[in-house]
C-alpha atoms as a PDB file:
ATOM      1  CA  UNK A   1     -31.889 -84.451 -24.089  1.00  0.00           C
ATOM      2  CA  UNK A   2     -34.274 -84.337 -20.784  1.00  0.00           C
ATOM      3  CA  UNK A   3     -32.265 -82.429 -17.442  1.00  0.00           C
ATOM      4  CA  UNK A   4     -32.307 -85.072 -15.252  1.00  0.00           C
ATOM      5  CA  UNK A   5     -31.403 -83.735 -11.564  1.00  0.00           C
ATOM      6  CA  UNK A   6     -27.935 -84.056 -10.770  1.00  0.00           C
ATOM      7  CA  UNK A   7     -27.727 -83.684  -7.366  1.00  0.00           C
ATOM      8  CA  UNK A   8     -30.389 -83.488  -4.281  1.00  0.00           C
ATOM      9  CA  UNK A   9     -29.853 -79.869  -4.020  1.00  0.00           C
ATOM     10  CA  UNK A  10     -31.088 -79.590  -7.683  1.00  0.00           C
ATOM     11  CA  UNK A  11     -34.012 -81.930  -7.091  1.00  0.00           C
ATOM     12  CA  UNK A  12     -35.346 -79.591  -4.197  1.00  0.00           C
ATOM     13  CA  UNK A  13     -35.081 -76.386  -5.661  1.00  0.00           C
ATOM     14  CA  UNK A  14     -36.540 -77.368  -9.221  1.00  0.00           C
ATOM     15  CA  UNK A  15     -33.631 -77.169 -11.674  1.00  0.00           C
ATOM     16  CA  UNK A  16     -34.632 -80.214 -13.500  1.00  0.00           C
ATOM     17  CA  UNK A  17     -37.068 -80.894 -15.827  1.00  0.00           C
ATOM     18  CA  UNK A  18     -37.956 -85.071 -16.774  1.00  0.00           C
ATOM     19  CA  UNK A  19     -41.278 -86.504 -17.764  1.00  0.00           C
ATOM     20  CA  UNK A  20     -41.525 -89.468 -15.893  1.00  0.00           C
ATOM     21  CA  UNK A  21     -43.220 -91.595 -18.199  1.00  0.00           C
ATOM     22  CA  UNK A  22     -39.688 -92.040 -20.043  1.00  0.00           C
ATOM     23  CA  UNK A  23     -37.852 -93.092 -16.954  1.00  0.00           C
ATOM     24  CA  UNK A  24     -36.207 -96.244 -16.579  1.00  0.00           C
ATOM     25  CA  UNK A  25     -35.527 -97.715 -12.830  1.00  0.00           C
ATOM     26  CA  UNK A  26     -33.888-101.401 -12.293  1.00  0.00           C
ATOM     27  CA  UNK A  27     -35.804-103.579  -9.761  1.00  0.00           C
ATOM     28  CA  UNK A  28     -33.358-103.494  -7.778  1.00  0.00           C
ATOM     29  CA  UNK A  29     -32.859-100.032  -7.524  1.00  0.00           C
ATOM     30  CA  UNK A  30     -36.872 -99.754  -6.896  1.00  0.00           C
ATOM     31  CA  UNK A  31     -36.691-102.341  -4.056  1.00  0.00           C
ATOM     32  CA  UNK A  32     -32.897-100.375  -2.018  1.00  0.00           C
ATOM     33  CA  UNK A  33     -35.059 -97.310  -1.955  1.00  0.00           C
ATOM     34  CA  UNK A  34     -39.268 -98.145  -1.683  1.00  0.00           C
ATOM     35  CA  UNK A  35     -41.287 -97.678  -4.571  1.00  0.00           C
ATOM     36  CA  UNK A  36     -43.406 -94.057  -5.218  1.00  0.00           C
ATOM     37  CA  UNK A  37     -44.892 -92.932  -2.178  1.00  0.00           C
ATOM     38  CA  UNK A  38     -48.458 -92.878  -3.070  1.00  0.00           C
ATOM     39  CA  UNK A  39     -49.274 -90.335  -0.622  1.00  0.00           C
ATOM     40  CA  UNK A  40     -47.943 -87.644  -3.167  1.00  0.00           C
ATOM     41  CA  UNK A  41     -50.878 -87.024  -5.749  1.00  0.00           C
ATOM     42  CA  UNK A  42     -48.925 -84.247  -8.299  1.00  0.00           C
ATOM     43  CA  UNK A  43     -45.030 -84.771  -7.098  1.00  0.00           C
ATOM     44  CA  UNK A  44     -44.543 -88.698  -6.343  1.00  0.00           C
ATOM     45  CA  UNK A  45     -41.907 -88.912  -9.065  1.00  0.00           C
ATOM     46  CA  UNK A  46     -40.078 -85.776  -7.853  1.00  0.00           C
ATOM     47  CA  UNK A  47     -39.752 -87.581  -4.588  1.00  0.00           C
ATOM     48  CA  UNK A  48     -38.830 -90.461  -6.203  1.00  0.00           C
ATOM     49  CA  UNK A  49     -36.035 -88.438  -7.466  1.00  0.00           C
ATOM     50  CA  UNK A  50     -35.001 -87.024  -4.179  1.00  0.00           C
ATOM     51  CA  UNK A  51     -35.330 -90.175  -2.665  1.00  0.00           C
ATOM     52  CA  UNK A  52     -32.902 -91.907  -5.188  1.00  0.00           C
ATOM     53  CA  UNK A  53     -30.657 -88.735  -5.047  1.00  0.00           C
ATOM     54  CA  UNK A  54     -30.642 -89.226  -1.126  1.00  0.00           C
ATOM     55  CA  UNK A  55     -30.028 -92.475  -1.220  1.00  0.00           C
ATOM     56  CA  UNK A  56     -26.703 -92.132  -3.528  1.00  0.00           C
ATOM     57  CA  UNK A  57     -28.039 -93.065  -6.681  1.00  0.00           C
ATOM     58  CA  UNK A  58     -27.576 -90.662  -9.880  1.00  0.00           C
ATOM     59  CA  UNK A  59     -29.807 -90.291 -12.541  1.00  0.00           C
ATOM     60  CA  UNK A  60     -28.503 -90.477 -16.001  1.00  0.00           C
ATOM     61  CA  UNK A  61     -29.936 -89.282 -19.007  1.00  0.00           C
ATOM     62  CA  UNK A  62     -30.739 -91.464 -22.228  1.00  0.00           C
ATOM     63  CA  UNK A  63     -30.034 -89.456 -24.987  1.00  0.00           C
ATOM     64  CA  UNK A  64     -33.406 -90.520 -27.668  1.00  0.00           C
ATOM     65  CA  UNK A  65     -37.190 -90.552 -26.070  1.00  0.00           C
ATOM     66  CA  UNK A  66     -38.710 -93.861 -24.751  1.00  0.00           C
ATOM     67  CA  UNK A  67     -42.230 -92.254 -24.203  1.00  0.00           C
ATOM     68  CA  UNK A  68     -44.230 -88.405 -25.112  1.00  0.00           C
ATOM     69  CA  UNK A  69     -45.547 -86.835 -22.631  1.00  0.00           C
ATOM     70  CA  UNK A  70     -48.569 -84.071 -23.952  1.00  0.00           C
ATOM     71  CA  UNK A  71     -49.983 -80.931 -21.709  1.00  0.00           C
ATOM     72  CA  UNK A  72     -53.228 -80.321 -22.154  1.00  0.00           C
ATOM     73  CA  UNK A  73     -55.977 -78.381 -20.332  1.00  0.00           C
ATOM     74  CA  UNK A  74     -56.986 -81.440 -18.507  1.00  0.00           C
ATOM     75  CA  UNK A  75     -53.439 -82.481 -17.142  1.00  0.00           C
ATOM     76  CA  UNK A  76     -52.643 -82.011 -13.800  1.00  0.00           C
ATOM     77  CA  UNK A  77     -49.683 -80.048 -14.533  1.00  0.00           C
ATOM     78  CA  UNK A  78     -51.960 -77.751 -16.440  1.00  0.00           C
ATOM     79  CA  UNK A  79     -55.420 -77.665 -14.345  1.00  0.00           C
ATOM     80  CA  UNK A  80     -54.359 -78.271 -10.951  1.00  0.00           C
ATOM     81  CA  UNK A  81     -50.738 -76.718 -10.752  1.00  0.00           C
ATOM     82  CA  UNK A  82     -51.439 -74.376  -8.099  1.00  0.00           C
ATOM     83  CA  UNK A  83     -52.134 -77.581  -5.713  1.00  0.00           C
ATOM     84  CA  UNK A  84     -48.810 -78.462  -6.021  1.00  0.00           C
ATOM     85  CA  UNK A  85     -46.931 -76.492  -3.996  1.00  0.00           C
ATOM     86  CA  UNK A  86     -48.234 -78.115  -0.246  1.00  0.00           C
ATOM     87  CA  UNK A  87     -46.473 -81.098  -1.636  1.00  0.00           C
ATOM     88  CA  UNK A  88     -43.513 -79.064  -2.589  1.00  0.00           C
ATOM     89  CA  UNK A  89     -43.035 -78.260   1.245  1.00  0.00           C
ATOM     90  CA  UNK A  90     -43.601 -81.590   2.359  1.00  0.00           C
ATOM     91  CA  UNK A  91     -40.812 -83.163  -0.239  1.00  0.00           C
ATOM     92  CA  UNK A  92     -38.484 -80.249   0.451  1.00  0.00           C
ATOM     93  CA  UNK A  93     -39.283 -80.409   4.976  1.00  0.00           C
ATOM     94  CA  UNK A  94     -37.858 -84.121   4.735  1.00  0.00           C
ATOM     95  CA  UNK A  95     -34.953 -83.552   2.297  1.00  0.00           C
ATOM     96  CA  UNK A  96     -33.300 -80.091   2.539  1.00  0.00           C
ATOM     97  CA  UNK A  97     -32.491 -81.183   6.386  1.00  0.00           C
ATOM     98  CA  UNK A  98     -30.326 -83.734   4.952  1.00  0.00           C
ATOM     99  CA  UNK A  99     -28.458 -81.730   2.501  1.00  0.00           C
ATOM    100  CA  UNK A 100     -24.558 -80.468   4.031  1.00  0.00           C
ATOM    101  CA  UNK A 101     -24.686 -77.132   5.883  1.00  0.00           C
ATOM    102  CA  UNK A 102     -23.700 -74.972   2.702  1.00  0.00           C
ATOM    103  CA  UNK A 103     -26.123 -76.634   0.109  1.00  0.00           C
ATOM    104  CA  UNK A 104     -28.864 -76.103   3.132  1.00  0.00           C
ATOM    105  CA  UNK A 105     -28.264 -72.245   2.507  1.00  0.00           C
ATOM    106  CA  UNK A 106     -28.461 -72.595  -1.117  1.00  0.00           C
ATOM    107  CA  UNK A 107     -31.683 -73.974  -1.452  1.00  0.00           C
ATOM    108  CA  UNK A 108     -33.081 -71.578   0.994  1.00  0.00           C
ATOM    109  CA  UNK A 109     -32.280 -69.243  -0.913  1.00  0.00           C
ATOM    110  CA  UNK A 110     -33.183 -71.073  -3.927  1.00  0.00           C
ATOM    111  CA  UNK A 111     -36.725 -71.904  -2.847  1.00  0.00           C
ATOM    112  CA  UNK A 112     -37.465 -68.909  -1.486  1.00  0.00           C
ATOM    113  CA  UNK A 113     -36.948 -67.474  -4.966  1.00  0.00           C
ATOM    114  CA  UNK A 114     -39.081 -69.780  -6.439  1.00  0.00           C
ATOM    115  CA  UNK A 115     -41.681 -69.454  -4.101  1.00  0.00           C
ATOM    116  CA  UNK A 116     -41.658 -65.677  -4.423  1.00  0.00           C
ATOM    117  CA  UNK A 117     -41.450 -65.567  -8.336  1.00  0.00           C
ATOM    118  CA  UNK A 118     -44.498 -67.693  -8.487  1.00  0.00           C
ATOM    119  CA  UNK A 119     -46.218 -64.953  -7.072  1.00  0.00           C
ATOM    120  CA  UNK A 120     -44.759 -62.123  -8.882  1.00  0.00           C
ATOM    121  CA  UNK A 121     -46.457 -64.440 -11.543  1.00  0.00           C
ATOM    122  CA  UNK A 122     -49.712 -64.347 -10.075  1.00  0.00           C
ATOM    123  CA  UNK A 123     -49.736 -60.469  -9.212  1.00  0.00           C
ATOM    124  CA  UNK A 124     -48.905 -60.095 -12.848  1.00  0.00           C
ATOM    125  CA  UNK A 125     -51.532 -62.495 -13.757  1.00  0.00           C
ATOM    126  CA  UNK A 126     -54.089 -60.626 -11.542  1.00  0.00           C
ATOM    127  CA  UNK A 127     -52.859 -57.058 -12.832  1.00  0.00           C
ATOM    128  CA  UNK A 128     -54.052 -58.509 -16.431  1.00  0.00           C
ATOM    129  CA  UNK A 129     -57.050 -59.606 -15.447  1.00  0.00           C
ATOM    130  CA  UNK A 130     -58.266 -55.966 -14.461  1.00  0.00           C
ATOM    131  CA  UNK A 131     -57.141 -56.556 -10.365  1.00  0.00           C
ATOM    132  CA  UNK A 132     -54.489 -53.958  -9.563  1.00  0.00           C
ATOM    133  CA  UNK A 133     -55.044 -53.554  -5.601  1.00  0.00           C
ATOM    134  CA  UNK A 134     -54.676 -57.721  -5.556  1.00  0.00           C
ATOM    135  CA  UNK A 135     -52.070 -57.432  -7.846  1.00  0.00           C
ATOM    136  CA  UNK A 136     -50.158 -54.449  -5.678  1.00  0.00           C
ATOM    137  CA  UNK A 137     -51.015 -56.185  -2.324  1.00  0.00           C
ATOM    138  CA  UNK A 138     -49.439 -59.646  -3.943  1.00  0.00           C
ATOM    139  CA  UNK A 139     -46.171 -58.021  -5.198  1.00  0.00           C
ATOM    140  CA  UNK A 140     -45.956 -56.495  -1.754  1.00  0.00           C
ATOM    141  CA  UNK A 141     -46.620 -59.986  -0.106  1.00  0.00           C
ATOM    142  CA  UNK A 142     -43.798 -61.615  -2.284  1.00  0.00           C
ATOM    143  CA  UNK A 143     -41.334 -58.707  -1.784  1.00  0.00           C
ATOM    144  CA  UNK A 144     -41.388 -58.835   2.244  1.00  0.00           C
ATOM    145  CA  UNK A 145     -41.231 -62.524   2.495  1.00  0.00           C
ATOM    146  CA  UNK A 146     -38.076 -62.512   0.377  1.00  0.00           C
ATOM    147  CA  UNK A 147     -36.779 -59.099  -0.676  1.00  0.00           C
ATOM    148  CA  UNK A 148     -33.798 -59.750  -2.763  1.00  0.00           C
ATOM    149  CA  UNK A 149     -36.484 -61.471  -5.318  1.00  0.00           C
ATOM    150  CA  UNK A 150     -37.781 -57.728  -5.919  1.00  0.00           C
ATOM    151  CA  UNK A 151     -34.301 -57.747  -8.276  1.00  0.00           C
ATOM    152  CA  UNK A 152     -34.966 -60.995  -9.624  1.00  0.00           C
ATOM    153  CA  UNK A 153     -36.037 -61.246 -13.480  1.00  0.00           C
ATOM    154  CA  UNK A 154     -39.975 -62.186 -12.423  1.00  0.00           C
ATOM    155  CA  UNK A 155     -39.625 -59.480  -9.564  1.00  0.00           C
ATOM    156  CA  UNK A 156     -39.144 -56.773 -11.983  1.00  0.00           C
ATOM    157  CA  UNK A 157     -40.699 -57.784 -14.826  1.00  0.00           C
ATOM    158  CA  UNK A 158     -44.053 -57.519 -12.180  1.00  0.00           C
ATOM    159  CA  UNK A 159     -42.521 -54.239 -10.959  1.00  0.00           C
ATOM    160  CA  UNK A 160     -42.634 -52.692 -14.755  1.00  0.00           C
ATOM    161  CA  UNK A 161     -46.144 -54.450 -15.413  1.00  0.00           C
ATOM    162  CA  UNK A 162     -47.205 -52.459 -12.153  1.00  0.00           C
ATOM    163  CA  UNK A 163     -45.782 -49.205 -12.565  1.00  0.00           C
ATOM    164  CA  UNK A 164     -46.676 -49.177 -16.533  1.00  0.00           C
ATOM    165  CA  UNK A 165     -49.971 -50.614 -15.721  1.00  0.00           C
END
């Protein structure tokens, strides 16, 4: 069954996962809340989602597919998805400000996580491909902006990867 997200705080800090080609909206649940912002070239139907979520709408899953979705070298989520994080900020600058005072901490914390595991990623990424100093200068990067991520699983898996080398 696809994770659908659940709540607003889930939609902007990424604990969902739904291809939106098997989505189903009603008209007039489309018309209460504007249609996808075209602006938004890689993450219109995660604002879509927030948007709904903000609006008081709730997503529910359908338990059996209604379309496939494929990955494939060509896909934006495949070739491009280091473009996507700009529109990350933007979704998450208009959103997280209306989330209540506690669930604003959250995904602070929660996105700065993410942010800093994706580039633990890329250090260990760079360490493979033969660049150590980018990789070192990277995990260093990642580890100031947010240093309780140094403990996180991506955090130390880089750590190991660095140290082992």
């Amino acid at each position: 069954m696809p994770q659908v997200p659940t709540s607003l705080l889930d939609c902007v800090t990424v604990r969902f996962q739904a291809a939106t080609p098997g989505h189903v909206w009603s008209r007039e649940m489309m018309q209460s809340v504007g249609a996808y912002d075209e602006s938004y070239r890689y993450l219109f139907d995660f604002e879509f989602f927030a948007k709904l979520l903000a609006h008081g709408e709730r997503c529910i899953p359908i338990d059996r597919p209604l379309a496939a979705y494929r990955f494939h070298p060509t896909s934006k989520t495949v070739a491009e998805i280091d473009h996507f994080e700009p529109e990350w900020d933007r979704i998450r600058a208009r959103y997280v400000p209306q989330l209540p005072f506690h669930e604003r901490l959250i995904a602070r914390h929660r996105i700065a996580m993410l942010k800093s595991g994706a580039e633990y990623t890329r250090a260990a990424r760079e360490l493979a491909d033969g660049h150590a100093g980018d990789a070192r200068g990277r995990f260093a990067r990642a580890a100031v902006s947010y240093p309780p991520s140094v403990l996180s699983r991506s955090g130390l898996g880089c750590a190991r990867r660095l140290i082992a080398g």
